[in-house]
C-alpha atoms as a PDB file:
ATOM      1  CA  UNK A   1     -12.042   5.945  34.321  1.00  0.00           C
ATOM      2  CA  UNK A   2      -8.321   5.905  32.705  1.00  0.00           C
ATOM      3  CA  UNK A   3      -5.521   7.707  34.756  1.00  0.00           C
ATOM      4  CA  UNK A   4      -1.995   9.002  33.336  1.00  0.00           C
ATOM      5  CA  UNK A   5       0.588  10.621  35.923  1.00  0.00           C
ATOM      6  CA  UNK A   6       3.951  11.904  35.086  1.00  0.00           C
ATOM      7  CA  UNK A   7       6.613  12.291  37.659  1.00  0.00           C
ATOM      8  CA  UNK A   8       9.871  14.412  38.175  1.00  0.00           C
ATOM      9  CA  UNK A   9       8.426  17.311  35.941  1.00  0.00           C
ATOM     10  CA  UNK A  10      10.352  20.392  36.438  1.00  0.00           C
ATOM     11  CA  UNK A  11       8.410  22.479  37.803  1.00  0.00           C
ATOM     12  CA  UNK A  12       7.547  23.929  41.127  1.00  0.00           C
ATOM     13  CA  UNK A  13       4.120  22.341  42.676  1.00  0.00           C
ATOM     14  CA  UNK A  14       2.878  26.294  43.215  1.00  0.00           C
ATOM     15  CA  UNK A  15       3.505  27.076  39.279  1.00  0.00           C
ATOM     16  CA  UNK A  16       2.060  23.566  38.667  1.00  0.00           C
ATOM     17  CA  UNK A  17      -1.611  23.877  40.194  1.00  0.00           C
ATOM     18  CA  UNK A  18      -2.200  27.218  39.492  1.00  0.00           C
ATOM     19  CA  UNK A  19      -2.916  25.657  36.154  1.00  0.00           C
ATOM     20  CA  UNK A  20      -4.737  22.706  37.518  1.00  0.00           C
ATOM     21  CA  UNK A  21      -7.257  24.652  39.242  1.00  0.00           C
ATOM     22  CA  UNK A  22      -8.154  26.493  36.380  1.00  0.00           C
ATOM     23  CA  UNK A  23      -9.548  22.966  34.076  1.00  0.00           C
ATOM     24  CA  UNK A  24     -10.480  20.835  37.142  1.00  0.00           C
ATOM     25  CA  UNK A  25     -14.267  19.580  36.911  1.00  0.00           C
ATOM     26  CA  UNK A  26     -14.231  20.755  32.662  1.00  0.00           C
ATOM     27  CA  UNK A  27     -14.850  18.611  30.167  1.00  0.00           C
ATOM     28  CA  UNK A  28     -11.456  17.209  28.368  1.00  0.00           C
ATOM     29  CA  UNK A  29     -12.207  19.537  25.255  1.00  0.00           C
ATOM     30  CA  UNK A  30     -12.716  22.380  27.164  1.00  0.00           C
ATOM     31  CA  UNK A  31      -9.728  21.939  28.983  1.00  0.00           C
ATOM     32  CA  UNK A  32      -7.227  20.775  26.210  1.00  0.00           C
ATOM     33  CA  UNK A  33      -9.229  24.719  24.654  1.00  0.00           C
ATOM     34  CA  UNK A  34      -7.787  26.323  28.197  1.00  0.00           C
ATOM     35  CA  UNK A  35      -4.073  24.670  28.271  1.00  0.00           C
ATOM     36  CA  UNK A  36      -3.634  25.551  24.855  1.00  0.00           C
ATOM     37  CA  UNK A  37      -4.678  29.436  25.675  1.00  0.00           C
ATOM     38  CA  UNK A  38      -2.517  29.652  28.728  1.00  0.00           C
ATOM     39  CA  UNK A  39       0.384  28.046  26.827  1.00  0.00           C
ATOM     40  CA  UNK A  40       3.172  28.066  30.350  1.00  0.00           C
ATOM     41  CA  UNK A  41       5.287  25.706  30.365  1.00  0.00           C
ATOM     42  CA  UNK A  42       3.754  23.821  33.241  1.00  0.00           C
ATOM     43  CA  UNK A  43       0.445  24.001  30.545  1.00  0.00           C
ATOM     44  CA  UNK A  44       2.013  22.224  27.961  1.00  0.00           C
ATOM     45  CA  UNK A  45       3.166  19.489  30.472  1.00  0.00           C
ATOM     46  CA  UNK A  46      -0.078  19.344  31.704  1.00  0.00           C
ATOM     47  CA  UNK A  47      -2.188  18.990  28.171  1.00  0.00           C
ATOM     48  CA  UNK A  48       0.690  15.906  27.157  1.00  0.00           C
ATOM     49  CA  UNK A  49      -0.436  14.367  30.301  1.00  0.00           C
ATOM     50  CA  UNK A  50      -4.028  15.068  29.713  1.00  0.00           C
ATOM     51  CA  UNK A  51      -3.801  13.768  26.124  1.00  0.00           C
ATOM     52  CA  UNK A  52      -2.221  10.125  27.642  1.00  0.00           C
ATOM     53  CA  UNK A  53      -5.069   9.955  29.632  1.00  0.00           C
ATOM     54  CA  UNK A  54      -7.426  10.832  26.704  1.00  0.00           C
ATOM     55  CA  UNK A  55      -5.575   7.782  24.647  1.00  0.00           C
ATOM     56  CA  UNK A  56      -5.156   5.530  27.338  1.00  0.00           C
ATOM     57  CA  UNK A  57      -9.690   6.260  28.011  1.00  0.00           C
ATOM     58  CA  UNK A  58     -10.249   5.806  23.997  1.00  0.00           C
ATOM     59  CA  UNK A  59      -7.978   2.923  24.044  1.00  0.00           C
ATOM     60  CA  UNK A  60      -8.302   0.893  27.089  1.00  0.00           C
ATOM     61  CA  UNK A  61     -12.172   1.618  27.588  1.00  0.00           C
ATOM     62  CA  UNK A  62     -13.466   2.431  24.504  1.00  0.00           C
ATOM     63  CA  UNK A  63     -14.789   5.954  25.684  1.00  0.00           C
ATOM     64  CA  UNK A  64     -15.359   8.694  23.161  1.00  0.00           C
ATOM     65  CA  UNK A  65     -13.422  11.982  23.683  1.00  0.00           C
ATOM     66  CA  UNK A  66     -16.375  14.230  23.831  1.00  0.00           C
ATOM     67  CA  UNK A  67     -17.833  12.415  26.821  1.00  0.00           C
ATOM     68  CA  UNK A  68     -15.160  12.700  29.245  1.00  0.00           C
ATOM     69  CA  UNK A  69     -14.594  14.921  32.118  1.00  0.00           C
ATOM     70  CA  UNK A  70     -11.051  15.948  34.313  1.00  0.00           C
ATOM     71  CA  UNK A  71     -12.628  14.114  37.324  1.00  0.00           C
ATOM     72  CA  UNK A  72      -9.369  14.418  39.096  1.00  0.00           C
ATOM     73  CA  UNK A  73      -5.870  15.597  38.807  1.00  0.00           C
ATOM     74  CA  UNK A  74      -3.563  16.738  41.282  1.00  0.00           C
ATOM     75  CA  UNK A  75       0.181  17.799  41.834  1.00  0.00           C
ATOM     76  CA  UNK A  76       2.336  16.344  44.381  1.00  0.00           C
ATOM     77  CA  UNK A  77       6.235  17.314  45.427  1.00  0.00           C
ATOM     78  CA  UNK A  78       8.692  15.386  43.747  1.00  0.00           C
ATOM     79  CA  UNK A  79      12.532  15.675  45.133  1.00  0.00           C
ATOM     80  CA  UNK A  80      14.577  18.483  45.237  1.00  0.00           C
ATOM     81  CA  UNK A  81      17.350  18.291  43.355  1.00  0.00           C
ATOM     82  CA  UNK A  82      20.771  20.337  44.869  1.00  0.00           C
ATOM     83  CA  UNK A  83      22.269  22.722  42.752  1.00  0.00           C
ATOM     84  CA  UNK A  84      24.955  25.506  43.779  1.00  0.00           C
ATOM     85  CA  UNK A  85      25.744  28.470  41.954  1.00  0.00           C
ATOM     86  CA  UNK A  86      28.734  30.626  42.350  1.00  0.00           C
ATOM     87  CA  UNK A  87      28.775  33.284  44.652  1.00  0.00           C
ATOM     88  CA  UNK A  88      31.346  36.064  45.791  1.00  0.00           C
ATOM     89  CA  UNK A  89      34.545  35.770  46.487  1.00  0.00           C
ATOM     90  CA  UNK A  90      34.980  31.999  45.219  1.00  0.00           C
ATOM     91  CA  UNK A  91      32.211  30.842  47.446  1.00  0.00           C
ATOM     92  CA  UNK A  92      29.431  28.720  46.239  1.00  0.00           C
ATOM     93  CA  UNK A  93      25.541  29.257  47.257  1.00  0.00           C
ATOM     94  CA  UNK A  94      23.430  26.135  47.396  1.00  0.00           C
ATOM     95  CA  UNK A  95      19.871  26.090  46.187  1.00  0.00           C
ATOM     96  CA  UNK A  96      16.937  23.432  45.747  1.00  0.00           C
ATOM     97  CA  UNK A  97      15.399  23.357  42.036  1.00  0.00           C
ATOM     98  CA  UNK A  98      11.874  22.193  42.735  1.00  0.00           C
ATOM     99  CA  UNK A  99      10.233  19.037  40.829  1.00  0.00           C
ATOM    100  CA  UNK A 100       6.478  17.606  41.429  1.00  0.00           C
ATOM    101  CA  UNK A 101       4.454  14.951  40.326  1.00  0.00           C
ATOM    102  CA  UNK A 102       1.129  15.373  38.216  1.00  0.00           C
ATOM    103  CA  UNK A 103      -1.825  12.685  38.099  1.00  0.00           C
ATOM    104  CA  UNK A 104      -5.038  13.591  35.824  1.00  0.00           C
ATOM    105  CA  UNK A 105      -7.997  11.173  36.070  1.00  0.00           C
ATOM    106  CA  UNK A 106     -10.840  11.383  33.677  1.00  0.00           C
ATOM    107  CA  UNK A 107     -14.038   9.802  33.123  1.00  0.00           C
ATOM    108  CA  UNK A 108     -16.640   9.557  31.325  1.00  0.00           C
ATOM    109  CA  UNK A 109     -19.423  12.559  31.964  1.00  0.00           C
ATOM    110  CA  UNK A 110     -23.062  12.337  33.457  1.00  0.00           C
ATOM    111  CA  UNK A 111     -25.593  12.849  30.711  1.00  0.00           C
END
């Protein structure tokens, strides 16, 4: 089991796990196959997290790539940060720009 999160990625938690559902319970090739398709922003954030936990698997725990599974991952909110754009008449109009927090767990597959 080897874990990799990534916090205060810029992206809304909605955008963020409509990606997630689509390789949770897949095998780490067949999900790095599916990220690479989809190619969203939030994908590519995604398949740079799943590749740390890949490494940190190979490295830590001497597991081959082939064998491993997305047991878990999961996207949480991160803060909002406060932004304000201009509005009329010299007024400004405050918005929240959403951020969330991704953790992928993977281990190694039942035979």
């Amino acid at each position: 089991m080897a874990v990799s999160n990534n916090k205060n990625i810029g992206h809304s938690t909605y955008k963020v796990r409509r990606v997630i559902n689509l390789i949770r319970d897949k095998s780490v090739t067949d999900a790095k196959m599916q990220l690479q398709l989809i190619g969203t922003p939030p994908a590519r954030e995604i398949l740079k997290i799943l590749n740390s936990a890949v490494a940190n698997a190979s490295n830590n725990e001497m597991l081959n790539e082939s064998d491993l599974i997305v047991s878990k991952i999961f996207a949480d909110v991160g803060p909002k940060l406060k932004r304000f754009k201009p509005k009329a008449r010299g007024r400004a109009g405050a918005f929240d720009r959403a951020t969330s927090h991704i953790t992928i767990e993977v281990t190694k597959g039942e035979d």
